[in-house]
C-alpha atoms as a PDB file:
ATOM      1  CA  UNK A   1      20.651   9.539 -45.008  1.00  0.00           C
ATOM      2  CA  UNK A   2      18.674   7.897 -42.370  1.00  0.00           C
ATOM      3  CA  UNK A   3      18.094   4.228 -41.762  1.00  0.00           C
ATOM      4  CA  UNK A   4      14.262   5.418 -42.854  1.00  0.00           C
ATOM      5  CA  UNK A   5      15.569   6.953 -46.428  1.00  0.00           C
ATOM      6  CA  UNK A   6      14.883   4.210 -49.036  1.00  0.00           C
ATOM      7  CA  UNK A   7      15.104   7.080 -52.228  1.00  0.00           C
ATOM      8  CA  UNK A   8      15.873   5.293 -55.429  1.00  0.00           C
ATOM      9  CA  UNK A   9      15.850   1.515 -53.704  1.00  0.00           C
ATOM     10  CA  UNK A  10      13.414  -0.657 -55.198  1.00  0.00           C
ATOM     11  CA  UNK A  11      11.280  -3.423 -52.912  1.00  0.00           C
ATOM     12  CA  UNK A  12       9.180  -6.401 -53.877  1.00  0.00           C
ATOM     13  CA  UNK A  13       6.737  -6.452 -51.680  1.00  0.00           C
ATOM     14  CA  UNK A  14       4.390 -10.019 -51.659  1.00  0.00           C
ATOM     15  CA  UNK A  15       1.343 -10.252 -50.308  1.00  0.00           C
ATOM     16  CA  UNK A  16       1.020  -6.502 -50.969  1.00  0.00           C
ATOM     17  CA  UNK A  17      -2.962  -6.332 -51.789  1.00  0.00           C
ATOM     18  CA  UNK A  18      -3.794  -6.336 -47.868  1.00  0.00           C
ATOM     19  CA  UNK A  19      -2.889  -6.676 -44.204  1.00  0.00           C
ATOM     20  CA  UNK A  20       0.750  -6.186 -43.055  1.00  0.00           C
ATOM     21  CA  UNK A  21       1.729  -6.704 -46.725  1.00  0.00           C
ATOM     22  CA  UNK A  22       0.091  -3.560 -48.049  1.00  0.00           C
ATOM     23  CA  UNK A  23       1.158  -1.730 -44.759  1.00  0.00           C
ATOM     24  CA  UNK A  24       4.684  -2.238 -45.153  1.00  0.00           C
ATOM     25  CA  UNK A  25       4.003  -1.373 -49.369  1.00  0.00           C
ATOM     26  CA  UNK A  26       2.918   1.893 -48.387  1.00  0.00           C
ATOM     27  CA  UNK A  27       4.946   2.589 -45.287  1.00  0.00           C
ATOM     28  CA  UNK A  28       8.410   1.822 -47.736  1.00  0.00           C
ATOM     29  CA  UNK A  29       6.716   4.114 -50.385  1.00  0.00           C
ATOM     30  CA  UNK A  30       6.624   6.883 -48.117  1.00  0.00           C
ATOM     31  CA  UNK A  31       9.973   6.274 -46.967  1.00  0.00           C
ATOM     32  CA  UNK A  32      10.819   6.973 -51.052  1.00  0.00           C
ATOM     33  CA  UNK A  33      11.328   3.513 -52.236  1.00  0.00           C
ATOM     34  CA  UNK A  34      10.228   2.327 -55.728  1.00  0.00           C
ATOM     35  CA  UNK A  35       7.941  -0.743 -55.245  1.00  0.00           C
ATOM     36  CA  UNK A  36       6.434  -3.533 -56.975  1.00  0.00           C
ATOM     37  CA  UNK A  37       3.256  -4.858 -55.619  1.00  0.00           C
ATOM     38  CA  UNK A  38       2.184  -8.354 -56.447  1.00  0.00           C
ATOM     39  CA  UNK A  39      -1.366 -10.617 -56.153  1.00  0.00           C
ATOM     40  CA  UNK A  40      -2.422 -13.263 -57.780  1.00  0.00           C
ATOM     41  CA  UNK A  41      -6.450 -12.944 -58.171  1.00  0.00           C
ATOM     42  CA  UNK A  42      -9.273 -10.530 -59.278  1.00  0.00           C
ATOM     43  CA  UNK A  43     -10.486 -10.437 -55.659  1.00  0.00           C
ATOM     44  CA  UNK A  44      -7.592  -8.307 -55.045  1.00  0.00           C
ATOM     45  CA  UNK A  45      -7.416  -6.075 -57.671  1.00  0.00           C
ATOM     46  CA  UNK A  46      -9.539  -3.691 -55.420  1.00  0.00           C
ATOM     47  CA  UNK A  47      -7.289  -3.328 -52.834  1.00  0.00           C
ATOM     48  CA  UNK A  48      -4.151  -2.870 -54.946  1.00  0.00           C
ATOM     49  CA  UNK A  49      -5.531   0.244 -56.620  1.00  0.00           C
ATOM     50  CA  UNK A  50      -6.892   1.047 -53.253  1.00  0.00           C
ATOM     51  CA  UNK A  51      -3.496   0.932 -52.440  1.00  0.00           C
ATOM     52  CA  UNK A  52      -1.979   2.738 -55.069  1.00  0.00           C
ATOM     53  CA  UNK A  53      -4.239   6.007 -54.670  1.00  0.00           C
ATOM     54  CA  UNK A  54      -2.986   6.144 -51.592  1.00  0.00           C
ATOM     55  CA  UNK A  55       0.562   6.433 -52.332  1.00  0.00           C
ATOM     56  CA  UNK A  56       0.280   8.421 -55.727  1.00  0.00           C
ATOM     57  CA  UNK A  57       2.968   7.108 -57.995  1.00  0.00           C
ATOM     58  CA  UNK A  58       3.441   6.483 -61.793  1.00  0.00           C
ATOM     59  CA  UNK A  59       2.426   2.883 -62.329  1.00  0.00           C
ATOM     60  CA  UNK A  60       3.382  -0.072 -64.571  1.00  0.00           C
ATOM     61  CA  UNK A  61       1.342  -2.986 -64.802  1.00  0.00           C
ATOM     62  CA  UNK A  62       2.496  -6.241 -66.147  1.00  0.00           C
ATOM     63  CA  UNK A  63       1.656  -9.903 -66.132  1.00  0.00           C
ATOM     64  CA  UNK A  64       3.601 -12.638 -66.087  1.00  0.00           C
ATOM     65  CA  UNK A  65       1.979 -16.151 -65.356  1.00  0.00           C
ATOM     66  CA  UNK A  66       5.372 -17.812 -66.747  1.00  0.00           C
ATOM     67  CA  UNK A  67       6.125 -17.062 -62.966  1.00  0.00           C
ATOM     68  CA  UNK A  68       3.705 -18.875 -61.208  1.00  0.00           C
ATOM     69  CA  UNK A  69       4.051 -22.201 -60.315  1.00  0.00           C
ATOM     70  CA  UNK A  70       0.039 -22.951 -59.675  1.00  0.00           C
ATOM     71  CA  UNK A  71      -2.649 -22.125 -61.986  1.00  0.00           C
ATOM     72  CA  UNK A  72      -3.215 -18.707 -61.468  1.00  0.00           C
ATOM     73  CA  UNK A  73      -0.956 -16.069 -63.060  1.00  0.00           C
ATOM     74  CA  UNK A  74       1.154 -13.218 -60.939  1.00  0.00           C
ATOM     75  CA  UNK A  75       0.268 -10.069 -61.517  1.00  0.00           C
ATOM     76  CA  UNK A  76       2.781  -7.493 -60.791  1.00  0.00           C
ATOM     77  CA  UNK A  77       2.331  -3.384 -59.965  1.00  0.00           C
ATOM     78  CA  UNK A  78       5.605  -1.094 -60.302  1.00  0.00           C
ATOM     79  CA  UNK A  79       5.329   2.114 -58.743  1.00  0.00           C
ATOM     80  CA  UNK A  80       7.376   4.794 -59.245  1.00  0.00           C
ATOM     81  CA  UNK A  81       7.545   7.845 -57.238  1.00  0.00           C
ATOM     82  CA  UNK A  82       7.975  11.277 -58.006  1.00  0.00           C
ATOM     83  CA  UNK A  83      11.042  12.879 -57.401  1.00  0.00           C
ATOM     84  CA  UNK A  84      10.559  15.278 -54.391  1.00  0.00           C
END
């Protein structure tokens, strides 16, 4: 196993809709971790399913705004990869 082989690990990855966060998201997919995506508005629903066509998982969507400490709710993305 290499330091690169993240098979059956799981990582929470915030700020995972853009930038560096959705970078890493899909950089530690491809690596073969498990990962679970989070944003917290509409704005960036686009980019998280951008983000999930790109690394081609099964996904599980849930919401829970018990979480959040502000007004807006966390919503969180679970993505589960294929075994290769």
């Amino acid at each position: 196993m290499s330091n690169d082989d993240l098979t059956d690990k799981v990582a929470v990855i915030t700020g995972s809709s853009r930038g560096i966060g959705a970078s890493i998201a899909l950089k530690m997919a491809r690596d073969g971790a498990n990962i679970v995506l989070n944003y917290h508005s509409d704005s960036s629903k686009k980019y998280i399913d951008d983000l999930i066509e790109k690394i081609k998982g099964s996904v599980e969507y849930y919401n829970k705004p018990e979480l959040s400490k502000t007004k807006n709710p966390i919503y969180g993305i679970k993505i589960k990869l294929p075994k290769k």
